[in-house]
N, C-alpha and C. Protein backbone atom coordinates (compact mmCIF):
# COMPACT_ATOMS: atom_id res chain seq x y z
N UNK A 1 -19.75 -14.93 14.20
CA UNK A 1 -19.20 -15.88 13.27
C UNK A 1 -18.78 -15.19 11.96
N UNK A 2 -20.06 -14.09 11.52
CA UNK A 2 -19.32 -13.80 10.25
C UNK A 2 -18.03 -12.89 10.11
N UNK A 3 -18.21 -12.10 11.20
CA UNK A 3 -16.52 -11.26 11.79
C UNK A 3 -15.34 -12.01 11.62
N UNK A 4 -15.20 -13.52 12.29
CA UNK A 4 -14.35 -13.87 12.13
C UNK A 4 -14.22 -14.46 10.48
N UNK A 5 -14.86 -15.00 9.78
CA UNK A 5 -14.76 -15.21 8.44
C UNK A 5 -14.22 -13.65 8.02
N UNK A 6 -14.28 -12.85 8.25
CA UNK A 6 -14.26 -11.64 7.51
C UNK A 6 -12.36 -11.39 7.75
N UNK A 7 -12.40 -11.09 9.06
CA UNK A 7 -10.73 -11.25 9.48
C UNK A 7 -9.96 -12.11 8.82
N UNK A 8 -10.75 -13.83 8.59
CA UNK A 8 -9.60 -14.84 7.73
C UNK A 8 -10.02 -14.42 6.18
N UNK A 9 -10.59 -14.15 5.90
CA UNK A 9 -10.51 -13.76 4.44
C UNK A 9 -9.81 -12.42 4.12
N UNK A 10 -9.35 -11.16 4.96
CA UNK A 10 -8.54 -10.25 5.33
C UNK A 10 -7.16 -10.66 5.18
N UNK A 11 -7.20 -11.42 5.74
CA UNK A 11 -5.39 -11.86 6.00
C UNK A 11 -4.59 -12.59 5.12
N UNK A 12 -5.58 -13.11 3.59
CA UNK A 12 -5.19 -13.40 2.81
C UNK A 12 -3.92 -12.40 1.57
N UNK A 13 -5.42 -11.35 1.69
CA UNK A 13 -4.76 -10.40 0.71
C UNK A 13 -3.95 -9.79 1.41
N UNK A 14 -3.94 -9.58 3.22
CA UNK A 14 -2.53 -9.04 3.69
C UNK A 14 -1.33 -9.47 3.48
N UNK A 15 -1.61 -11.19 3.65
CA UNK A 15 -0.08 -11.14 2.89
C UNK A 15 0.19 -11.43 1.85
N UNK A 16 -0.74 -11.24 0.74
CA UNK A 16 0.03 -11.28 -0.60
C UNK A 16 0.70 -9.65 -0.42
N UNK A 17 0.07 -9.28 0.22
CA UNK A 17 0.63 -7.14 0.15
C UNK A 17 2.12 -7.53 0.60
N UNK A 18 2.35 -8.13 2.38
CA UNK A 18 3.63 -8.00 2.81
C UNK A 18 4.04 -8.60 2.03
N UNK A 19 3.95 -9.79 1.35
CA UNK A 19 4.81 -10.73 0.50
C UNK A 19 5.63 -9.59 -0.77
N UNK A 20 4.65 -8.74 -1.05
CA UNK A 20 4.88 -8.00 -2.16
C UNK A 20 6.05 -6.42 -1.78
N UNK A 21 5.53 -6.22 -0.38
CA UNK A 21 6.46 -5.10 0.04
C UNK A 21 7.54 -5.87 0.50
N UNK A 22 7.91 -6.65 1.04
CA UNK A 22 9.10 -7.50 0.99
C UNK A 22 10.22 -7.42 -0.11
N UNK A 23 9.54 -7.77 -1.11
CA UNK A 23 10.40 -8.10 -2.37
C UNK A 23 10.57 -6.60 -2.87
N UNK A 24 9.59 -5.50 -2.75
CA UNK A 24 9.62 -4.37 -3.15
C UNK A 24 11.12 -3.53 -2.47
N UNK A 25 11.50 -4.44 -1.60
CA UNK A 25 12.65 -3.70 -0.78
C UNK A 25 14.18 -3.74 -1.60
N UNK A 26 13.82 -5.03 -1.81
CA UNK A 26 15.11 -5.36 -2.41
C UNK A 26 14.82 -5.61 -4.43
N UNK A 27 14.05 -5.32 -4.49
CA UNK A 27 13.68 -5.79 -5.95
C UNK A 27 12.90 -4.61 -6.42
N UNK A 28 13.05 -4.26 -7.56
CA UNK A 28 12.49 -3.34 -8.15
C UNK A 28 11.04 -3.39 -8.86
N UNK A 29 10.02 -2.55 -9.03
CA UNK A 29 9.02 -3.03 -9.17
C UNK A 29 8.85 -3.71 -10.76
N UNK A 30 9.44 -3.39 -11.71
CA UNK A 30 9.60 -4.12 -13.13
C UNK A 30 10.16 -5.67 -12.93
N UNK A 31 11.04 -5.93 -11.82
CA UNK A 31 11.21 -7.33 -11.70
C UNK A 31 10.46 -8.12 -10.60
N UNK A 32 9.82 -7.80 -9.87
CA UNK A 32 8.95 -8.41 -9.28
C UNK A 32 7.52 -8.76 -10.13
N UNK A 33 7.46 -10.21 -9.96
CA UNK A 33 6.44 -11.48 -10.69
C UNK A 33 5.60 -11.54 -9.84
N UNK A 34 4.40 -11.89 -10.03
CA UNK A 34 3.53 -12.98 -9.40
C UNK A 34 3.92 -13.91 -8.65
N UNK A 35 4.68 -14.76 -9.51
CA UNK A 35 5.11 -15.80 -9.38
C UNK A 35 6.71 -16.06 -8.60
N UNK A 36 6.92 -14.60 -8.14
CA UNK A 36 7.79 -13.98 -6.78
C UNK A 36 7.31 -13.64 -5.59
N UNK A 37 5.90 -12.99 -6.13
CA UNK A 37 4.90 -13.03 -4.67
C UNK A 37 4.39 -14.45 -3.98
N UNK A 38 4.26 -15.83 -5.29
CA UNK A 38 3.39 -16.47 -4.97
C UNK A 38 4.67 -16.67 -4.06
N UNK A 39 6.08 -17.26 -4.60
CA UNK A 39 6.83 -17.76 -3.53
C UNK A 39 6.84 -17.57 -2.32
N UNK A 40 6.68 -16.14 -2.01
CA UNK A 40 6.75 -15.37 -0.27
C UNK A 40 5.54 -15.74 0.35
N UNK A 41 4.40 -16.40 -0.32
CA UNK A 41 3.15 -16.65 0.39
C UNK A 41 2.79 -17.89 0.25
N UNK A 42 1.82 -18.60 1.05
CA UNK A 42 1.14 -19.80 0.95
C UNK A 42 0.31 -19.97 -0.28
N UNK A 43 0.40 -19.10 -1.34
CA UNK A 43 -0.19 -19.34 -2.10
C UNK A 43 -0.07 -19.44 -3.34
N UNK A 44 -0.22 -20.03 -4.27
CA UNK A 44 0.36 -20.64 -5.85
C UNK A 44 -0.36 -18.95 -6.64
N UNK A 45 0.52 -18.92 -7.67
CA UNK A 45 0.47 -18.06 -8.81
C UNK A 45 -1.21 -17.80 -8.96
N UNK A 46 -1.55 -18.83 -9.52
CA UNK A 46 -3.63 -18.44 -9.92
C UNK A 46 -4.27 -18.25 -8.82
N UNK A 47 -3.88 -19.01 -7.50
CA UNK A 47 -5.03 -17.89 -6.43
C UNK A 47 -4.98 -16.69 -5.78
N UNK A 48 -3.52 -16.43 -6.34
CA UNK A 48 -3.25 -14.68 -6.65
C UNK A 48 -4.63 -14.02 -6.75
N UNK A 49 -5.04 -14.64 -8.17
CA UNK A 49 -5.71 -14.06 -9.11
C UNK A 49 -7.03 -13.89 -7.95
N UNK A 50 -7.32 -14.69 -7.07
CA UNK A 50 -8.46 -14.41 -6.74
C UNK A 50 -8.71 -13.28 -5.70
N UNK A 51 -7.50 -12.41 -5.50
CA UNK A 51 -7.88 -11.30 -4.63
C UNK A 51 -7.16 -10.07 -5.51
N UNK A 52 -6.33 -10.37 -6.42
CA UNK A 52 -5.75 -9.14 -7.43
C UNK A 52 -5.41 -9.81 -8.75
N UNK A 53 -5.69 -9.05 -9.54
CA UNK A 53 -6.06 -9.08 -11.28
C UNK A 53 -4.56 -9.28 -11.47
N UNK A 54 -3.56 -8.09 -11.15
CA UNK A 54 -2.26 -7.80 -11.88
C UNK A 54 -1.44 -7.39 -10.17
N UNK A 55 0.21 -7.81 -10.57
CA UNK A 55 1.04 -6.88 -9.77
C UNK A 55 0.72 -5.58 -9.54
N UNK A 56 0.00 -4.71 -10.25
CA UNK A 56 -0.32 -3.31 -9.99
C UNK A 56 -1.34 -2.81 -9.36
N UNK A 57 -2.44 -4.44 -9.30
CA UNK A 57 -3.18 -4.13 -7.63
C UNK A 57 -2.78 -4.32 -7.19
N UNK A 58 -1.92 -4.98 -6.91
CA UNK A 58 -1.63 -5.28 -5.42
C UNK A 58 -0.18 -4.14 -4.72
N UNK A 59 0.38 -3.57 -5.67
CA UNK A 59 0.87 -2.16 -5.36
C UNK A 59 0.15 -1.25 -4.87
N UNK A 60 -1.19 -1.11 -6.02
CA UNK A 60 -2.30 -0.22 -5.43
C UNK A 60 -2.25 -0.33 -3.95
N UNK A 61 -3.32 -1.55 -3.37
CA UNK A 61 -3.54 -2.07 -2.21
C UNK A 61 -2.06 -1.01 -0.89
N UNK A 62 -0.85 -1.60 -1.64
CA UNK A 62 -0.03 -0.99 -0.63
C UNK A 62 -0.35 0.57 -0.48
N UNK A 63 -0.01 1.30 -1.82
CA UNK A 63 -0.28 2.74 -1.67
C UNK A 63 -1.35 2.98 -0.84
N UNK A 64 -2.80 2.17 -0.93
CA UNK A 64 -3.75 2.49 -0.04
C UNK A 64 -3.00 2.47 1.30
N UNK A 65 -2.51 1.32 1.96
CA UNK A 65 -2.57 1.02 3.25
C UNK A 65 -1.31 2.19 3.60
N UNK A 66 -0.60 2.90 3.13
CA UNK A 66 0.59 3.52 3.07
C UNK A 66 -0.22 5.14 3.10
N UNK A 67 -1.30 5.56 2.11
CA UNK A 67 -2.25 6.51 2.51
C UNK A 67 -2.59 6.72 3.76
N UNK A 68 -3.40 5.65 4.03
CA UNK A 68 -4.10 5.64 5.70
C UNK A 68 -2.97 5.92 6.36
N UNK A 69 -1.84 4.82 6.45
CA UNK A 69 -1.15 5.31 7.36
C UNK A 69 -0.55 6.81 8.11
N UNK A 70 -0.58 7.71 6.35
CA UNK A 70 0.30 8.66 6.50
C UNK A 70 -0.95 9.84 7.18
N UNK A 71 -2.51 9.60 6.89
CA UNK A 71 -3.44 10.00 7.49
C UNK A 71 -3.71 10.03 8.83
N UNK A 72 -3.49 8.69 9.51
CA UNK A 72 -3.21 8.53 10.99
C UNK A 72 -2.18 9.45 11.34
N UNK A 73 -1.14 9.40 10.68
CA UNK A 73 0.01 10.70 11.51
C UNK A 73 -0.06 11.67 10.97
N UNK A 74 -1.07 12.30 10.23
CA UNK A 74 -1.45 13.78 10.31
C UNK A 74 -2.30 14.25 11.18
N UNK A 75 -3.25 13.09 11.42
CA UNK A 75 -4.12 13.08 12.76
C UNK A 75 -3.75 13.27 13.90
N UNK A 76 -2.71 12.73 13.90
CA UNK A 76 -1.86 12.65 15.13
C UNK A 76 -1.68 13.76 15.30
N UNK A 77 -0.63 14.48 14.39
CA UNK A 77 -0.09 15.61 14.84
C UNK A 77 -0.84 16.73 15.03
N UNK A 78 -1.71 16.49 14.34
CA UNK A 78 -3.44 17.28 14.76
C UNK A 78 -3.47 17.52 15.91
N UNK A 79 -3.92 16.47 16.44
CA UNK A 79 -4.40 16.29 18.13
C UNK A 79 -3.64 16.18 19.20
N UNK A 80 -2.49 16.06 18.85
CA UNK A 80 -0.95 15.93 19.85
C UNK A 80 -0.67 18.16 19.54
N UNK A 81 -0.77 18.56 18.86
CA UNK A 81 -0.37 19.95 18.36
C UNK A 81 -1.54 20.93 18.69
N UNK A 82 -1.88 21.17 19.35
CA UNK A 82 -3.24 22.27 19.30
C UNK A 82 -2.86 23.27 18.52
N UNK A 83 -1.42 24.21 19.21
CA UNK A 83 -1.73 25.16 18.25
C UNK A 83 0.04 25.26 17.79
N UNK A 84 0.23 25.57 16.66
CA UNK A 84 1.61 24.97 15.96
C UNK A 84 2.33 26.18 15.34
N UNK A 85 3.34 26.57 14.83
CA UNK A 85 3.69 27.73 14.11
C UNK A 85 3.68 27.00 13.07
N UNK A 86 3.77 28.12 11.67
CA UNK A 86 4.14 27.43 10.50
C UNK A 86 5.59 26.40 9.97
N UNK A 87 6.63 27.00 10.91
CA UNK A 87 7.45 25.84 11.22
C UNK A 87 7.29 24.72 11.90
N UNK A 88 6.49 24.74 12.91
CA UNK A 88 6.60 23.33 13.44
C UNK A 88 5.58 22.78 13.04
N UNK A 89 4.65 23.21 11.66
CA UNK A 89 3.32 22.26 11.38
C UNK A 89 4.55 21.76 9.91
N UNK A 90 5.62 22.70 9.32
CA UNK A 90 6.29 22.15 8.17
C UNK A 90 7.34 21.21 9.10
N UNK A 91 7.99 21.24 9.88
CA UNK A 91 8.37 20.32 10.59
C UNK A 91 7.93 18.86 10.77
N UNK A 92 6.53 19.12 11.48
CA UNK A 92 6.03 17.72 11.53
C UNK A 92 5.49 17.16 10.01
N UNK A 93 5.04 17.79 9.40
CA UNK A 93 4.62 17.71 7.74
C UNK A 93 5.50 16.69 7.21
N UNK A 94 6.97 17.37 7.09
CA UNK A 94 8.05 16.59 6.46
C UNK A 94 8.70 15.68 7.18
N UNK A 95 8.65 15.06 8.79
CA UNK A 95 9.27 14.26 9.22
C UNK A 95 7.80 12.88 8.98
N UNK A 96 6.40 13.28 8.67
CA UNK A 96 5.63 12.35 8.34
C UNK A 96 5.23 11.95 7.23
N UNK A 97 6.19 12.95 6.54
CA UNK A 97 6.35 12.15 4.58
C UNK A 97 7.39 11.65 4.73
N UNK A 98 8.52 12.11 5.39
CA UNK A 98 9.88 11.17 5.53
C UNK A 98 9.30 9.33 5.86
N UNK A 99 8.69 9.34 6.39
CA UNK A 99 7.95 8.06 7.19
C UNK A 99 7.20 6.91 6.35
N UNK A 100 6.80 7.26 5.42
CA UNK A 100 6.44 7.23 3.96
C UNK A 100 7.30 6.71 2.17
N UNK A 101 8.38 6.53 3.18
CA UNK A 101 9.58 6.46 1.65
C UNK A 101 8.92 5.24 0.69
N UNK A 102 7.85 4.40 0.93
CA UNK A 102 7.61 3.43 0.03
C UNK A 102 6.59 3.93 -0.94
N UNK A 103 5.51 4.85 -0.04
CA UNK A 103 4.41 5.41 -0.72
C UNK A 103 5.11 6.34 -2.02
N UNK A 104 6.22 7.16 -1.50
CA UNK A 104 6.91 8.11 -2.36
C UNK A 104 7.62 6.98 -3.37
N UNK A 105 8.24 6.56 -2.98
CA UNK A 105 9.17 5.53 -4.16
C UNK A 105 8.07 4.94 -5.08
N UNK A 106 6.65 4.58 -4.86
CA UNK A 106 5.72 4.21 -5.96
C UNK A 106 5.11 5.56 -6.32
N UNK A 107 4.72 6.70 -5.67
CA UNK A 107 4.47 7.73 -7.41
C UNK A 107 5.37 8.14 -7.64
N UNK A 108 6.68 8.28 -7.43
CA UNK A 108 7.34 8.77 -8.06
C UNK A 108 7.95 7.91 -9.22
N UNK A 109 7.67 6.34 -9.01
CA UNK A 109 8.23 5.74 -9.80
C UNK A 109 7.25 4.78 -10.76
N UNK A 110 6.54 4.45 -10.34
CA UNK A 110 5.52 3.48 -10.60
C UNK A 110 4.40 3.69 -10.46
N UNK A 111 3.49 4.89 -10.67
CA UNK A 111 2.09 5.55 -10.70
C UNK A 111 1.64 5.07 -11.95
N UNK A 112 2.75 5.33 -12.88
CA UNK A 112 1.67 5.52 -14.05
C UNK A 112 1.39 4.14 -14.54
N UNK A 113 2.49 2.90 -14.40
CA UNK A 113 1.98 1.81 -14.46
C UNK A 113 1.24 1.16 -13.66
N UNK A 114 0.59 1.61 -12.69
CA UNK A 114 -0.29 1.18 -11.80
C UNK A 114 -1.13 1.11 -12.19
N UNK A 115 -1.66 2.57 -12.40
CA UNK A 115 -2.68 3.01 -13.21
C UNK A 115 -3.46 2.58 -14.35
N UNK A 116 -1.89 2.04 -15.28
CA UNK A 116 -2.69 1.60 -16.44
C UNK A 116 -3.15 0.32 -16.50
N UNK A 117 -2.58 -0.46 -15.59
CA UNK A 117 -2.85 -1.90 -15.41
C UNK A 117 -4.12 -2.48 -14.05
N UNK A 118 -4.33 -1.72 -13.79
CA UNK A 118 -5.62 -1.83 -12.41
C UNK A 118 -6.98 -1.42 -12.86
N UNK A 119 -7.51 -2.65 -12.39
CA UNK A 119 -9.05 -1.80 -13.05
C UNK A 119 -9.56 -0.51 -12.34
N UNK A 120 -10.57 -0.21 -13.44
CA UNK A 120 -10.69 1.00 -13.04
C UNK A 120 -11.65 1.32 -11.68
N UNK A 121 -12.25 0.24 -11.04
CA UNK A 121 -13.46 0.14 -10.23
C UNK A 121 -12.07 0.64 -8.68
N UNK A 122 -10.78 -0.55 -8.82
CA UNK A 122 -9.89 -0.53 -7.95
C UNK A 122 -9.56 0.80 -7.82
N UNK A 123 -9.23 1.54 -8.94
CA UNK A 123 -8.32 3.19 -8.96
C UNK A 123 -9.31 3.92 -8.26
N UNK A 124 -10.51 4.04 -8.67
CA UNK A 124 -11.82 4.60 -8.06
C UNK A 124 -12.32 4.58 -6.50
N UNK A 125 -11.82 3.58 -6.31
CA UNK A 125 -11.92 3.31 -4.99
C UNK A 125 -10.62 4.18 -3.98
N UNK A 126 -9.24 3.83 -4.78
CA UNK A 126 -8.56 4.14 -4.02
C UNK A 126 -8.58 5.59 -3.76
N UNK A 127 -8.27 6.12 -4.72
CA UNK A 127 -8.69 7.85 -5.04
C UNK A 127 -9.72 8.94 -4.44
N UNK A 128 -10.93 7.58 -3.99
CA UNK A 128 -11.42 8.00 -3.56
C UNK A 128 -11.36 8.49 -1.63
């Protein structure tokens, strides 16, 4: 029983994330609102609040899930590659940051306001 409570309380903050990478596609991160996320989701502006403080957790959140991901396909190529030359480990390297263009488009563009607007317990976590 409590698994499944755990999964529906999961799927909340998942889609305020897709709601948020959605708009991140076509919208830049200085014009994307809250109150642009709340639209894409079942959920009004203040119960935002109850799974992220600011727009810049919930960026965080993506960079996390955009981390892992890019972790799984280093893994991959780990265990799919036994033994690799230095070209084909820079090969696979750069076709699995290519894979990645959202993670890159937020530090390259939007790190430092992330940063300054996320608590610090959130940054700590992620970093970690």
């Amino acid at each position: 029983m409590a698994r499944v409570s755990k999964t529906v309380s999961q799927q909340r903050p998942d889609e305020i994330i897709a709601a948020c990478r959605k708009l991140y596609e076509t919208m830049s991160f200085k014009e994307i609102t809250l109150s642009d996320i709340s639209r894409e989701t079942s959920f009004s502006r203040p119960s935002i609040y109850n799974y992220f403080q600011t727009k810049e957790e919930i960026f965080l959140a993506i960079m996390e899930q955009e981390h892992r991901l890019w972790a799984d396909d280093l893994k991959a190529i780990i265990e799919n590659n036994s033994s690799m030359t230095a070209d084909s480990f820079a090969r696979h390297l750069s076709a699995s940051v290519a894979r990645r263009e959202v993670l890159l488009k937020i530090l390259c563009m939007n790190l430092y306001d992330i940063e300054e607007h996320s608590r610090l317990e959130r940054l700590v976590s992620f970093k970690k």
